[in-house]
PDB file of N, CA and C in Angstrom:
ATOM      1  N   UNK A   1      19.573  14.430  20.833  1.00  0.00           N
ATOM      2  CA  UNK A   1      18.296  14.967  21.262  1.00  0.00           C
ATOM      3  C   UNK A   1      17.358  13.794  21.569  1.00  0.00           C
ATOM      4  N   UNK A   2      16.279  13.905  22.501  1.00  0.00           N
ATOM      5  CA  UNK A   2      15.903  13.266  23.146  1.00  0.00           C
ATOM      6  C   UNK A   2      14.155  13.297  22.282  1.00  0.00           C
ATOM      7  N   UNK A   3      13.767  12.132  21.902  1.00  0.00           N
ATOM      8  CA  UNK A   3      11.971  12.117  21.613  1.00  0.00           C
ATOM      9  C   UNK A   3      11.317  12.125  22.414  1.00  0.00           C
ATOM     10  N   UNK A   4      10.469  12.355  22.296  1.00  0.00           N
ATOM     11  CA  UNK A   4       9.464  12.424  23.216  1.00  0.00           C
ATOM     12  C   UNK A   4       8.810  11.116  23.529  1.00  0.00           C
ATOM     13  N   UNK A   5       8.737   9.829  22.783  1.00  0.00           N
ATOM     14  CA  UNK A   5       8.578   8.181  22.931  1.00  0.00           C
ATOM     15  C   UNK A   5       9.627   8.079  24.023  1.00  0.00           C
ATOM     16  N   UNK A   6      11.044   8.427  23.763  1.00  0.00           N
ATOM     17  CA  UNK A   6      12.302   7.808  24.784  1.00  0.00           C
ATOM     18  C   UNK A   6      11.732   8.621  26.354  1.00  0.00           C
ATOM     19  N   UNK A   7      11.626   9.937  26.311  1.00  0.00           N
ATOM     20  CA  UNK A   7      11.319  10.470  27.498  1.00  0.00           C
ATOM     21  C   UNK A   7       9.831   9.311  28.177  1.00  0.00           C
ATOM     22  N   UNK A   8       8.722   9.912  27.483  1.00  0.00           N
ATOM     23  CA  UNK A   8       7.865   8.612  28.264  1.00  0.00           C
ATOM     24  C   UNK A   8       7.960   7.270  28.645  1.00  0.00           C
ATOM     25  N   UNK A   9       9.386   7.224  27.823  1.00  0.00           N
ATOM     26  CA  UNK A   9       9.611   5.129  28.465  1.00  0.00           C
ATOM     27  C   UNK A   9      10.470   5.428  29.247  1.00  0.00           C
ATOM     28  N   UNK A  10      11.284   6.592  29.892  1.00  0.00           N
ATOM     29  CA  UNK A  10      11.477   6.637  30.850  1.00  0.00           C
ATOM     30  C   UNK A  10      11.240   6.938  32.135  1.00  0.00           C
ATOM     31  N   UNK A  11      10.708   7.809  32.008  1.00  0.00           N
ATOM     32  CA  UNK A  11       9.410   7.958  32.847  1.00  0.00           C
ATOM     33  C   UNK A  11       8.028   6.835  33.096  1.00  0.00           C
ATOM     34  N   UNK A  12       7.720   6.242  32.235  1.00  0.00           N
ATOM     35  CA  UNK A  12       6.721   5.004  32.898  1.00  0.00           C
ATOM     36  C   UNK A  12       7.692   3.702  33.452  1.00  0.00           C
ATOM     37  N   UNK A  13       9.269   3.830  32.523  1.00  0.00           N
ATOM     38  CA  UNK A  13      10.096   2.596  33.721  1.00  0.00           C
ATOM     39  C   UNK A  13      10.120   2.866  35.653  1.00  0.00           C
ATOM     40  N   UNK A  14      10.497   3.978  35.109  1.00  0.00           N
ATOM     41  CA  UNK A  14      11.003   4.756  36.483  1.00  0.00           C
ATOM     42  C   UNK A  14       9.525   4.832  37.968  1.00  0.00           C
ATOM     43  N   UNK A  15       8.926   5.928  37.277  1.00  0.00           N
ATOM     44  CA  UNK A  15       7.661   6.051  38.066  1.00  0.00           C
ATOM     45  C   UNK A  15       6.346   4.878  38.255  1.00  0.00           C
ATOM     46  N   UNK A  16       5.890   4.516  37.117  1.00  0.00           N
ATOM     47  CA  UNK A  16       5.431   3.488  37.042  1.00  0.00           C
ATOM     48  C   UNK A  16       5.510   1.876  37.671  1.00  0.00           C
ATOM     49  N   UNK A  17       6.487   1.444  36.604  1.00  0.00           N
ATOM     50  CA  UNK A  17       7.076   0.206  37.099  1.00  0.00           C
ATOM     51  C   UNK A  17       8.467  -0.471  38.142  1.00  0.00           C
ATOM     52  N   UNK A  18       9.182   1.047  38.500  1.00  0.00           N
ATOM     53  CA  UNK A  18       9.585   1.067  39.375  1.00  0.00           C
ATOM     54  C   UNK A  18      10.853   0.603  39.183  1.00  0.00           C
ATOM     55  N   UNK A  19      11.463   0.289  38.115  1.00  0.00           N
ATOM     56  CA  UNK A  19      12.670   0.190  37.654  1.00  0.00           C
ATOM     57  C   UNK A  19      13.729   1.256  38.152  1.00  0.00           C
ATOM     58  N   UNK A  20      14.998   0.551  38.371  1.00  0.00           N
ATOM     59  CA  UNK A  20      16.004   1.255  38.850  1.00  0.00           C
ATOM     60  C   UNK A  20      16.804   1.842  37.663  1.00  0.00           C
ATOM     61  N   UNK A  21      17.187   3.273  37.877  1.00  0.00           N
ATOM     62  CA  UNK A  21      17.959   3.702  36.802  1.00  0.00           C
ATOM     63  C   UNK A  21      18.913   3.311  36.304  1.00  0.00           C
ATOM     64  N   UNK A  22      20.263   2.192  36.801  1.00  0.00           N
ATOM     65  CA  UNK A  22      20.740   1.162  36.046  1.00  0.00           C
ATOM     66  C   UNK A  22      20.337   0.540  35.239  1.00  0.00           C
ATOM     67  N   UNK A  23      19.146   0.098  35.657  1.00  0.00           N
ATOM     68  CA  UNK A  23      18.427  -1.114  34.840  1.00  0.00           C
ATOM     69  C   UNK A  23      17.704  -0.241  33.344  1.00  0.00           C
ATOM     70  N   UNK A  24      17.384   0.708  33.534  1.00  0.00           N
ATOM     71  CA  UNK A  24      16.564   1.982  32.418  1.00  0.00           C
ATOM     72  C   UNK A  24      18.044   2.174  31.365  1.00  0.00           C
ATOM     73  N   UNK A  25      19.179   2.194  32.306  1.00  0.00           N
ATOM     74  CA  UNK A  25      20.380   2.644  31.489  1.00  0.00           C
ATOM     75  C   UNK A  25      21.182   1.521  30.711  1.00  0.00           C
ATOM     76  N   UNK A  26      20.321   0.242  31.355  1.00  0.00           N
ATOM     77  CA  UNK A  26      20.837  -1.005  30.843  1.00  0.00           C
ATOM     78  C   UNK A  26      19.976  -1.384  29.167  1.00  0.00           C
ATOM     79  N   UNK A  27      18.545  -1.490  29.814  1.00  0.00           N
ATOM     80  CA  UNK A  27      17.340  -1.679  28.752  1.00  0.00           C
ATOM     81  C   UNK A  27      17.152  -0.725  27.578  1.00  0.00           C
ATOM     82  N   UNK A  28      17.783   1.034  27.592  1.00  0.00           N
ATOM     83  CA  UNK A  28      17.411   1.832  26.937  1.00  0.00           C
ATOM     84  C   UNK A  28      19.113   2.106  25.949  1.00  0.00           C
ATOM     85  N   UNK A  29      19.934   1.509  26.881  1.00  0.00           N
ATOM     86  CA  UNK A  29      20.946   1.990  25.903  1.00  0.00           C
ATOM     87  C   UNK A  29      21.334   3.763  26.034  1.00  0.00           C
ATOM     88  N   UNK A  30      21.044   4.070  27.478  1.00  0.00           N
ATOM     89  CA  UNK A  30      21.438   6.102  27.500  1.00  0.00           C
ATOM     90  C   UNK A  30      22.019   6.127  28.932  1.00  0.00           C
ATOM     91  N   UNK A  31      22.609   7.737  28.939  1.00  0.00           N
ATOM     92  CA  UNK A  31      23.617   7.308  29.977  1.00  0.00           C
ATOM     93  C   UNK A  31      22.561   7.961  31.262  1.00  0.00           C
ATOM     94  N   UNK A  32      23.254   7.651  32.378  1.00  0.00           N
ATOM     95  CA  UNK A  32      22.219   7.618  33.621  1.00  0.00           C
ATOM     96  C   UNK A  32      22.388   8.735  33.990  1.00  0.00           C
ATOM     97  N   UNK A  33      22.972   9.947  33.732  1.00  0.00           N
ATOM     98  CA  UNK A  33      22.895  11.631  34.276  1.00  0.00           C
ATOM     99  C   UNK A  33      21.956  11.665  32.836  1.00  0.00           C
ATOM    100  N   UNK A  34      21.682  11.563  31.620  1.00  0.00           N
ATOM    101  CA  UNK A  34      20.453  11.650  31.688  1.00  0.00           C
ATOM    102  C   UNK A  34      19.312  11.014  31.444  1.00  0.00           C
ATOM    103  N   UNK A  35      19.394   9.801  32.340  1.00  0.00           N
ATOM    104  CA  UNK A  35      18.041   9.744  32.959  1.00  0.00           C
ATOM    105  C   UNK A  35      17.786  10.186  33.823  1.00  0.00           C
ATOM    106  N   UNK A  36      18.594  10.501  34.685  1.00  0.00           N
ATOM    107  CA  UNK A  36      18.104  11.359  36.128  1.00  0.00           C
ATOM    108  C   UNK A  36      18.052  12.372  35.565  1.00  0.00           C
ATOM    109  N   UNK A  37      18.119  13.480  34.576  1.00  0.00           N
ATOM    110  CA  UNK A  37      17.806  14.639  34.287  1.00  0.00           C
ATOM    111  C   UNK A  37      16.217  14.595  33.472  1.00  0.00           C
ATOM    112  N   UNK A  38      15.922  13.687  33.046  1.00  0.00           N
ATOM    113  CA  UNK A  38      14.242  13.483  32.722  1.00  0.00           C
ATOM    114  C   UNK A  38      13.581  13.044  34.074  1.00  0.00           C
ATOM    115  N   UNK A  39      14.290  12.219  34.776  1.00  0.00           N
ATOM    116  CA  UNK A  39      13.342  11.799  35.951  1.00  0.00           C
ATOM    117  C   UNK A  39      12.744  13.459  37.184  1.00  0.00           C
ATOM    118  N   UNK A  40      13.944  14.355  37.245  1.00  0.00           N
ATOM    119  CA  UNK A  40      14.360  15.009  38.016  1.00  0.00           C
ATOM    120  C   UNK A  40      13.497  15.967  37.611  1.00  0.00           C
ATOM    121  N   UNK A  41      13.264  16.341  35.880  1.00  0.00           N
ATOM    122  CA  UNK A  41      12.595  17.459  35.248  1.00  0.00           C
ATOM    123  C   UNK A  41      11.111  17.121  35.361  1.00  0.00           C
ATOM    124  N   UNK A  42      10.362  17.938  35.116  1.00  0.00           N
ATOM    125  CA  UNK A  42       9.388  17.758  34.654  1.00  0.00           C
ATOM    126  C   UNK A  42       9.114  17.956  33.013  1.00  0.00           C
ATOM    127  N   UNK A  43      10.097  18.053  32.384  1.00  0.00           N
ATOM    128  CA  UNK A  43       9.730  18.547  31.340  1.00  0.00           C
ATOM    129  C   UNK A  43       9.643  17.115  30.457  1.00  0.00           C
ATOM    130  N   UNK A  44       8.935  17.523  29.296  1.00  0.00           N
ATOM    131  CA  UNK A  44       8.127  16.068  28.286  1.00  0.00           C
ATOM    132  C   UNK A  44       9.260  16.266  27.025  1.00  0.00           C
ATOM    133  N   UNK A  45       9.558  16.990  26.710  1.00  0.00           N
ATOM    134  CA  UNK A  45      10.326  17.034  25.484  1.00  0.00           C
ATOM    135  C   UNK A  45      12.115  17.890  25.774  1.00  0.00           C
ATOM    136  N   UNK A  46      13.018  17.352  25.670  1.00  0.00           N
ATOM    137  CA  UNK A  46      14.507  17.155  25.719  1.00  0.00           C
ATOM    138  C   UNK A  46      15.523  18.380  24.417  1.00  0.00           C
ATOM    139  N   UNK A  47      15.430  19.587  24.721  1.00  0.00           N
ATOM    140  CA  UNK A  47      16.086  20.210  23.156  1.00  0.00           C
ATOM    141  C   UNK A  47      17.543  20.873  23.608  1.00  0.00           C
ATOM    142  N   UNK A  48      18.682  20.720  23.157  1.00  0.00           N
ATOM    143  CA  UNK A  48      19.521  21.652  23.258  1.00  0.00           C
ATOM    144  C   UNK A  48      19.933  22.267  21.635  1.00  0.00           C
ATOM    145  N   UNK A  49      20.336  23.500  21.474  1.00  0.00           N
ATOM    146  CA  UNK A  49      20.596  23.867  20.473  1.00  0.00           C
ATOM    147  C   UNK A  49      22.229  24.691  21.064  1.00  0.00           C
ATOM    148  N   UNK A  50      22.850  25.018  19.911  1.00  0.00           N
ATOM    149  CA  UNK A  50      24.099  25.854  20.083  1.00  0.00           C
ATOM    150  C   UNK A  50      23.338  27.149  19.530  1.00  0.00           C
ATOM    151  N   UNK A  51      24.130  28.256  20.262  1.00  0.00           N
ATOM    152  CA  UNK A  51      23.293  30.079  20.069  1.00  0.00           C
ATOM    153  C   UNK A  51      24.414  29.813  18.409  1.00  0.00           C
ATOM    154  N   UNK A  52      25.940  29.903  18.476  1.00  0.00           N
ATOM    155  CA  UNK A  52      26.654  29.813  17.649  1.00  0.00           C
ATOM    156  C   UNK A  52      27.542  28.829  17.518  1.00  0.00           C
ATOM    157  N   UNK A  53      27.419  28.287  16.224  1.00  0.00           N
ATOM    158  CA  UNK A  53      28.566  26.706  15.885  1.00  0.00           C
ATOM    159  C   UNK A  53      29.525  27.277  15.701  1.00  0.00           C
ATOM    160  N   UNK A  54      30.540  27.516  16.060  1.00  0.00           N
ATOM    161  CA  UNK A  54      32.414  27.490  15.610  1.00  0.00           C
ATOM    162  C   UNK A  54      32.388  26.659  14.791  1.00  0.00           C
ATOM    163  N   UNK A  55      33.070  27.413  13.187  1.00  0.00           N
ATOM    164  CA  UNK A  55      33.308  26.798  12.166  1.00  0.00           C
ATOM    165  C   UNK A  55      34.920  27.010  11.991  1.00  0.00           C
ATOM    166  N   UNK A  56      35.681  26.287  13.181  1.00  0.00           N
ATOM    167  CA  UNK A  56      37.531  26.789  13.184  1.00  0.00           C
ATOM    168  C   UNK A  56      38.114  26.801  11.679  1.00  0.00           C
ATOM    169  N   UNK A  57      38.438  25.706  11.321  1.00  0.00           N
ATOM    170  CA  UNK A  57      38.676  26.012   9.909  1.00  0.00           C
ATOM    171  C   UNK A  57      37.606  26.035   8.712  1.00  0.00           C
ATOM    172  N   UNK A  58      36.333  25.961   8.216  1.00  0.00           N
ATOM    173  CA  UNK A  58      36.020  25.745   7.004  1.00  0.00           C
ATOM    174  C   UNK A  58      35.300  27.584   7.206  1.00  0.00           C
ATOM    175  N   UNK A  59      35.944  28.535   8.674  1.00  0.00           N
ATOM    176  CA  UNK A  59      34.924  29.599   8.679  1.00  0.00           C
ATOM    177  C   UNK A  59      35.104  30.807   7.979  1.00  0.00           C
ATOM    178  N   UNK A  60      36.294  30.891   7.263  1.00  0.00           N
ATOM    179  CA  UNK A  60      36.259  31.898   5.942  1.00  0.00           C
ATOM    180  C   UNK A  60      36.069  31.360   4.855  1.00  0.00           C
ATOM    181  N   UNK A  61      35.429  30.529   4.959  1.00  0.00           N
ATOM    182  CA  UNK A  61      35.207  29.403   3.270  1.00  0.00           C
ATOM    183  C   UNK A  61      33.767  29.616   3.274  1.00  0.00           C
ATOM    184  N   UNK A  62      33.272  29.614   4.026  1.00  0.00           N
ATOM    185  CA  UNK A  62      31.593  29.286   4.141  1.00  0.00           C
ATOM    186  C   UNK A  62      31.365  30.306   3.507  1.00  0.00           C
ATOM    187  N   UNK A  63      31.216  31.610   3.627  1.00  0.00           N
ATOM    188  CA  UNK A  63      30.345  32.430   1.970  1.00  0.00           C
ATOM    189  C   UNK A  63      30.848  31.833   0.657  1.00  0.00           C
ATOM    190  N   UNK A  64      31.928  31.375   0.545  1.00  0.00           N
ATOM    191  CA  UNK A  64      32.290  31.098  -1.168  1.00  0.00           C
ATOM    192  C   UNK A  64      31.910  29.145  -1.500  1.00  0.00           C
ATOM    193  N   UNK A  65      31.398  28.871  -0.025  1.00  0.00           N
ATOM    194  CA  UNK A  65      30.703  27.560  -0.173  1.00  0.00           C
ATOM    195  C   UNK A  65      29.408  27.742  -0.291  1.00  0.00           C
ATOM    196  N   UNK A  66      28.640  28.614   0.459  1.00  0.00           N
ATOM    197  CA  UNK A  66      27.724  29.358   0.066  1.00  0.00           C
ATOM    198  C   UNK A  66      27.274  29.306  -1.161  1.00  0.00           C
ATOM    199  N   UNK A  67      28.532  30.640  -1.938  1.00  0.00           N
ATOM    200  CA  UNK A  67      27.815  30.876  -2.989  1.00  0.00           C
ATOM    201  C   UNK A  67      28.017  29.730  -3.959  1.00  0.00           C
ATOM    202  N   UNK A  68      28.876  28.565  -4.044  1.00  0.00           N
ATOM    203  CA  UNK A  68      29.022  27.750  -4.953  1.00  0.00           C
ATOM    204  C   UNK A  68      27.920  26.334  -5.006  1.00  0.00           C
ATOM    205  N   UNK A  69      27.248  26.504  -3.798  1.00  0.00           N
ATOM    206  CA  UNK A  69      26.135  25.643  -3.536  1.00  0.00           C
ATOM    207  C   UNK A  69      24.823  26.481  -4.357  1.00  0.00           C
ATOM    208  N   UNK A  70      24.927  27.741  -4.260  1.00  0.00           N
ATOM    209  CA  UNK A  70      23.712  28.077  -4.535  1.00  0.00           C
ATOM    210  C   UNK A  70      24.066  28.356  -6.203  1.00  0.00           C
ATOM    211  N   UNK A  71      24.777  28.589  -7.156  1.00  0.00           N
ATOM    212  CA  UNK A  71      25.259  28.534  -8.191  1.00  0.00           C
ATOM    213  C   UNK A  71      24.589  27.071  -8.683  1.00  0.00           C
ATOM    214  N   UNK A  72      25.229  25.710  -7.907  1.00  0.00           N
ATOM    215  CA  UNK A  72      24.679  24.253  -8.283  1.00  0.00           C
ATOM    216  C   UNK A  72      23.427  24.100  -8.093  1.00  0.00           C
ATOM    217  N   UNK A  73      22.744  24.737  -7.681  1.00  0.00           N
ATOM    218  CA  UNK A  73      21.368  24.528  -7.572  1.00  0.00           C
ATOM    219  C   UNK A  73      20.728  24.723  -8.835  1.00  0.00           C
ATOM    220  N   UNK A  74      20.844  25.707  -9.442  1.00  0.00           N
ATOM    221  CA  UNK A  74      21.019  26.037 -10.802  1.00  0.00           C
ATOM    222  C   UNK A  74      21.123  24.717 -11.477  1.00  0.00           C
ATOM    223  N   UNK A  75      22.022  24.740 -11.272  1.00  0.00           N
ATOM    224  CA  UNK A  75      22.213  23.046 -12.579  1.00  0.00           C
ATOM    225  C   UNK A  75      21.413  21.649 -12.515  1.00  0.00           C
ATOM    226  N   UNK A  76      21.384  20.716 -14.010  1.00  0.00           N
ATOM    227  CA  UNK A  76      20.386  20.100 -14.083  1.00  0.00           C
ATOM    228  C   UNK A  76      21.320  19.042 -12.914  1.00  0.00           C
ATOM    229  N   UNK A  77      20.568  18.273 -12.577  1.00  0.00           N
ATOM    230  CA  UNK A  77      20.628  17.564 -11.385  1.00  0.00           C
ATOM    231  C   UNK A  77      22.059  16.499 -11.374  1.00  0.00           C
ATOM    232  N   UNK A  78      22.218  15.588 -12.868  1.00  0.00           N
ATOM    233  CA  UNK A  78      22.780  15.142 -13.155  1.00  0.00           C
ATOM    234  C   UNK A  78      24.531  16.198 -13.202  1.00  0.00           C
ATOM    235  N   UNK A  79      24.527  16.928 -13.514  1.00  0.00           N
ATOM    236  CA  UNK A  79      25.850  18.112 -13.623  1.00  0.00           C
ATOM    237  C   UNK A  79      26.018  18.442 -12.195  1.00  0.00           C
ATOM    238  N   UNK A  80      25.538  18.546 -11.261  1.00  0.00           N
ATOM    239  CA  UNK A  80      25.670  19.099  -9.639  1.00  0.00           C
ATOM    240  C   UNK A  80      26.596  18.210  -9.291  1.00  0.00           C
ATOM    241  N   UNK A  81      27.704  19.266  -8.618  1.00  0.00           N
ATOM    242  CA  UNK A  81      29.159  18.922  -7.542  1.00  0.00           C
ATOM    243  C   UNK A  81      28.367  17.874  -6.631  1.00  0.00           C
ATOM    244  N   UNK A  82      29.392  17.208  -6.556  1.00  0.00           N
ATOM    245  CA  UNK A  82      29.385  16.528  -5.129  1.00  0.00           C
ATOM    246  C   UNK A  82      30.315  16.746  -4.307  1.00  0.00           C
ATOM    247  N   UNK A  83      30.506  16.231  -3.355  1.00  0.00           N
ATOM    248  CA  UNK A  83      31.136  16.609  -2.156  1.00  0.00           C
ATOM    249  C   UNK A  83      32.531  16.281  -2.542  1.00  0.00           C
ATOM    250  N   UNK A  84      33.077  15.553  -2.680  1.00  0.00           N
ATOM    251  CA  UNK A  84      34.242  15.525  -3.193  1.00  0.00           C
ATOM    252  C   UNK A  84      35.170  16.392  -4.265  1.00  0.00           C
ATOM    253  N   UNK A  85      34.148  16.913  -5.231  1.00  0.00           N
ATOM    254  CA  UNK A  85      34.373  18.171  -6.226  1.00  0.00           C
ATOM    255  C   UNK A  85      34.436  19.650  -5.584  1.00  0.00           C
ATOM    256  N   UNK A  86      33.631  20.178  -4.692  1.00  0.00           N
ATOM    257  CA  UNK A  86      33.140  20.770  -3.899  1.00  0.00           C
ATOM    258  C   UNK A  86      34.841  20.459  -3.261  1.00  0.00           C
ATOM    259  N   UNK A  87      35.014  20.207  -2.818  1.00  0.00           N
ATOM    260  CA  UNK A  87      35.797  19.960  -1.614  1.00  0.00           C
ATOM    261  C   UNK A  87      37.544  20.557  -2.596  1.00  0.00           C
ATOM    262  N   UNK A  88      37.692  19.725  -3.469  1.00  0.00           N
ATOM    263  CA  UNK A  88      38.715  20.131  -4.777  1.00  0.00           C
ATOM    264  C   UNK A  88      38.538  21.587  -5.318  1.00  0.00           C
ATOM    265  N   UNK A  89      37.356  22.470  -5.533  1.00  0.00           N
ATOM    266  CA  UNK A  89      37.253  23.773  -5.523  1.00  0.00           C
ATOM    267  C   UNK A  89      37.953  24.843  -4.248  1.00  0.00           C
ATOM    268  N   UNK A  90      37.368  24.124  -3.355  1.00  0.00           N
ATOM    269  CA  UNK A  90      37.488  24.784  -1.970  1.00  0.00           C
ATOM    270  C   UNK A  90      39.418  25.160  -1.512  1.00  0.00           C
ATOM    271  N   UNK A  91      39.778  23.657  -2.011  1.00  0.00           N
ATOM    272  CA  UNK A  91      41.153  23.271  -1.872  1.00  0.00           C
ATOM    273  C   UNK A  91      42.196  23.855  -2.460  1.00  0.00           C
ATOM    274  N   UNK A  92      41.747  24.499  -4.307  1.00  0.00           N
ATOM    275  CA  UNK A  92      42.746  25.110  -5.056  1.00  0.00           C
ATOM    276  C   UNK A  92      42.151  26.638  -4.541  1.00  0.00           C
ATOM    277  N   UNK A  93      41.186  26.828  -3.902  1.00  0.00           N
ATOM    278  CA  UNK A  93      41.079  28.477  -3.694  1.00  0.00           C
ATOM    279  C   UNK A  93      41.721  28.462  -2.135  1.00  0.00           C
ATOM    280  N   UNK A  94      42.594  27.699  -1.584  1.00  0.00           N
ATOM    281  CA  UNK A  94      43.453  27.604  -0.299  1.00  0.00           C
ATOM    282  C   UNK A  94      43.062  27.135   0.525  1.00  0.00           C
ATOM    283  N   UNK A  95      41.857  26.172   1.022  1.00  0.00           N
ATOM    284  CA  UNK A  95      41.424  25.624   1.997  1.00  0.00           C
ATOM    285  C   UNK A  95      42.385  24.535   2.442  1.00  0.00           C
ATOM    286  N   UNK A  96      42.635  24.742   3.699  1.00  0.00           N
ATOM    287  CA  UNK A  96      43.794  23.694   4.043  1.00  0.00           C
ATOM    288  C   UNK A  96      43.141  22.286   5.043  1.00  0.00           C
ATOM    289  N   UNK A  97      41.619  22.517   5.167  1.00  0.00           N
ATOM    290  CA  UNK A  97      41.212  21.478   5.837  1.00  0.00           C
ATOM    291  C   UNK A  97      41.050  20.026   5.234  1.00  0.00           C
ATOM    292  N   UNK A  98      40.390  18.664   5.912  1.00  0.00           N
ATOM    293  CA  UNK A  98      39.999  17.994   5.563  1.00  0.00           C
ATOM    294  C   UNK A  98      38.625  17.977   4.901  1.00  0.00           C
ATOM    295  N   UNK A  99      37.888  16.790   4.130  1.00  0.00           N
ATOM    296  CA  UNK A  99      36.276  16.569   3.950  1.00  0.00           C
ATOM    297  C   UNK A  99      35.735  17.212   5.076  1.00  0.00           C
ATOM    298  N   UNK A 100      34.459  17.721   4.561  1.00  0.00           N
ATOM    299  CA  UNK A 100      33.425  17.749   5.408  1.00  0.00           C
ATOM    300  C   UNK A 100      32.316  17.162   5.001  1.00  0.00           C
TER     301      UNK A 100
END
């Protein structure tokens, strides 16, 4: 996602000072479809979101990760799973994936 600082320095390279979009794609470190998609837009601020994430494998796990996150919340801070424990729960109730 794009800030709103990166959009205006591309836009004052471009319009302003007259810099070529190579050179914007050289100095800024981003790729040049989009800078030509800020140059091209008018728009000031850059958002894409997903409507729905595909969760392929961890997506019949997620309510019982769910509920085992919200169970640890409960606990004093020092006793709370970490990800690696979490992950060893997940694993003996049949999860066949990797870490997440």
């Amino acid at each position: 996602m794009l800030i709103v600082e990166t959009i205006a320095k591309i836009r004052r390279l471009y319009f302003v000072e007259k810099v070529k979009i190579k050179a914007i794609n050289r100095r800024l470190n981003l790729s040049r479809n989009t800078i030509r998609k800020v140059i091209h837009s008018g728009a000031t601020e850059h958002r894409y979101e997903r409507e729905h994430q595909p969760l392929p494998q961890l997506g019949e796990y997620v309510k019982r990760l769910d509920e085992l996150l919200e169970e640890d919340w409960q606990r004093p801070k020092k006793r709370r799973f970490t990800a690696k424990r979490l992950l060893e729960v997940l694993t003996s109730e049949g999860y066949s994936g990797c870490h997440f």
